[in-house]
Protein backbone atom coordinates (compact mmCIF):
# COMPACT_ATOMS: atom_id res chain seq x y z
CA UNK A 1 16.55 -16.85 -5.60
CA UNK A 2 13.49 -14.80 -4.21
CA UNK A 3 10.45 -16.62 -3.42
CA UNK A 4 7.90 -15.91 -6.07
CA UNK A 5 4.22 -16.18 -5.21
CA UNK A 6 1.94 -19.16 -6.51
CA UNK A 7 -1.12 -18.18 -8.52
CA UNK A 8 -3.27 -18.73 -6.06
CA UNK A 9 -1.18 -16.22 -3.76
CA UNK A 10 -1.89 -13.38 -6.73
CA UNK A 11 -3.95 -10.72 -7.13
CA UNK A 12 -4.31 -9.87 -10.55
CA UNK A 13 -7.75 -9.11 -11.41
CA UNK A 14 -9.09 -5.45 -11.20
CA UNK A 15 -12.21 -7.09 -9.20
CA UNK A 16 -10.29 -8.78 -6.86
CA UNK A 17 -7.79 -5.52 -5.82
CA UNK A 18 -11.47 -3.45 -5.69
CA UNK A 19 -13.04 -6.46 -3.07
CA UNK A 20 -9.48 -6.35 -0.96
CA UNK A 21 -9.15 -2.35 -1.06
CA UNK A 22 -12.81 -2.38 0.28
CA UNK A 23 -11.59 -3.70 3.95
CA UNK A 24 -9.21 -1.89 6.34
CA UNK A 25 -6.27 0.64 5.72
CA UNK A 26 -3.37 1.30 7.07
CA UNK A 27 -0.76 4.15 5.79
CA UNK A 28 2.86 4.85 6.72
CA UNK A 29 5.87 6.85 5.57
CA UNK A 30 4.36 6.46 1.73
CA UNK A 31 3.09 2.75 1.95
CA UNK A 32 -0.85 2.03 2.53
CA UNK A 33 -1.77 -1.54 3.41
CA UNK A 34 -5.57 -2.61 2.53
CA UNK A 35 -6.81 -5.92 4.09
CA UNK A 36 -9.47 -7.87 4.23
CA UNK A 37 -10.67 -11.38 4.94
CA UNK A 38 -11.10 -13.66 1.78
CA UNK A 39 -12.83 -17.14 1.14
CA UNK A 40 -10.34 -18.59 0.00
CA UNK A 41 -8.24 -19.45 3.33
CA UNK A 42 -5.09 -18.82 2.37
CA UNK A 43 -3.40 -15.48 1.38
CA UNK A 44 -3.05 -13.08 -1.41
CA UNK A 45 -1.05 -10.54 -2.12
CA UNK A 46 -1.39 -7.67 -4.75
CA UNK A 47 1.22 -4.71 -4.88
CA UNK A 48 0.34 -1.39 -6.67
CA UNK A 49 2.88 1.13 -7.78
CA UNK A 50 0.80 4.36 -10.05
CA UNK A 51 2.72 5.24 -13.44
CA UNK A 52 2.95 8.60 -12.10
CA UNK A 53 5.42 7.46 -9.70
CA UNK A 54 8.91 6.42 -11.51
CA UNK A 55 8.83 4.96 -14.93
CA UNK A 56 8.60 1.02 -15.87
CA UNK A 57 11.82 -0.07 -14.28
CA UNK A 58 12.06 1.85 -11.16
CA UNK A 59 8.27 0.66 -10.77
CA UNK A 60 9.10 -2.23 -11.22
CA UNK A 61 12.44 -2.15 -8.70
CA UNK A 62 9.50 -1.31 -6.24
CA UNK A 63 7.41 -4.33 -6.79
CA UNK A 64 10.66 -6.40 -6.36
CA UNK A 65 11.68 -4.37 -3.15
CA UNK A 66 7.96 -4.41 -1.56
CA UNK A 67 6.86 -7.72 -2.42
CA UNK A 68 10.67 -9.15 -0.48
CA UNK A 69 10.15 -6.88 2.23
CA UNK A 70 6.48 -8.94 2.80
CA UNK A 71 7.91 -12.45 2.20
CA UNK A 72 10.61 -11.15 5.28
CA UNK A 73 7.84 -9.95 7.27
CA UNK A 74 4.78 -12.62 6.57
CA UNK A 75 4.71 -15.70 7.00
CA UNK A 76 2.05 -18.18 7.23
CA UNK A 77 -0.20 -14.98 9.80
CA UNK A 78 -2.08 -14.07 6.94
CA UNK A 79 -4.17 -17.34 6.07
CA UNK A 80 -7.35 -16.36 4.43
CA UNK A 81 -6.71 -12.12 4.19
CA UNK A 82 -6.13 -10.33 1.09
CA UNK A 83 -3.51 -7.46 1.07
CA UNK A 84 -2.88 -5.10 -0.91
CA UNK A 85 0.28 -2.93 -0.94
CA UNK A 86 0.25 0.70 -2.51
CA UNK A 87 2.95 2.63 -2.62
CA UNK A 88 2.80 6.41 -2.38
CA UNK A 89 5.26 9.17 -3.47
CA UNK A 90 7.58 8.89 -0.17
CA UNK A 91 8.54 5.38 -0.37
CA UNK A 92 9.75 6.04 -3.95
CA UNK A 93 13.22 7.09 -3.14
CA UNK A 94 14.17 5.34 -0.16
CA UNK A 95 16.04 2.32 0.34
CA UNK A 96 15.98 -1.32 1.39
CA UNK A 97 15.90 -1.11 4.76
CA UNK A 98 13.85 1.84 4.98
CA UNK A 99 11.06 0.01 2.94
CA UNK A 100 11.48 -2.99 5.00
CA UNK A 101 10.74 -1.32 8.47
CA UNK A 102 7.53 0.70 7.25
CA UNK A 103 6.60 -2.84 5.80
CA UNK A 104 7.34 -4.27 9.14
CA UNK A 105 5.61 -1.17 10.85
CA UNK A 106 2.55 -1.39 8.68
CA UNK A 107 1.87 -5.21 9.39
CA UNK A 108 2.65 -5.05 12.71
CA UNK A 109 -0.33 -2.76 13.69
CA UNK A 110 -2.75 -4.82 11.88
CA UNK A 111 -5.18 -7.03 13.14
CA UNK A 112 -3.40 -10.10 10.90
CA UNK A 113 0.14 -9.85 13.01
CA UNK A 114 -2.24 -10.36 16.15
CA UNK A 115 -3.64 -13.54 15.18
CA UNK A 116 -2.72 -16.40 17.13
CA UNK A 117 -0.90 -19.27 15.21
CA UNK A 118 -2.02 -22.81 15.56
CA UNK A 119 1.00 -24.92 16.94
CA UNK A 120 3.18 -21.94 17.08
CA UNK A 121 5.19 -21.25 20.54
CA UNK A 122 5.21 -17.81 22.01
């Protein structure tokens, strides 16, 4: 079964994509990342996929395939940053593995993959 995200890993609220989409970007082959740091101290995630893009259920397919492809690619870096995926017309069509190496791309050149990890071994 996929991991699903906790309430407190959400982003739901208008407000709270605004706040997050106010920090850094970062676009690649049809996915933008926008990050910034939060009060919370741990991390949120909030994926956006326009209506213009695919109807309901591929947009939805998306959502699924994105919000995976982070879960693969996070893990506990991103304590106390909000992200926010958006998809863009060329991630529409491609597949798995394509979507899961721009994620990887797109996280990788961020200031949150950087981070050093308490405890963690190099």
């Amino acid at each position: 079964m996929p991991y699903t995200y906790r309430k407190s890993e959400r982003i739901k609220k208008n407000e709270e994509f605004s706040k997050a989409m106010k920090g850094k970007r970062l676009s690649l082959d049809g996915l933008s990342l926008f990050y910034n740091q939060n009060t919370i101290g741990n991390f949120r995630i909030g994926i956006s996929v326009s209506k213009k893009l695919a109807n309901a259920v591929e947009r939805n397919r998306l959502k699924r395939r994105i919000r995976d492809c982070v879960m693969r690619t996070l893990r506990c870096e991103t304590q106390g940053y909000d992200l926010v995926f958006v998809a863009r017309e060329g991630v529409t069509s491609a597949d798995f593995k394509q979507i899961l190496s721009t994620v990887q791309k797109v996280i990788r050149r961020t200031v949150i993959h950087k981070r050093e990890i308490k405890g963690a071994t190099p």
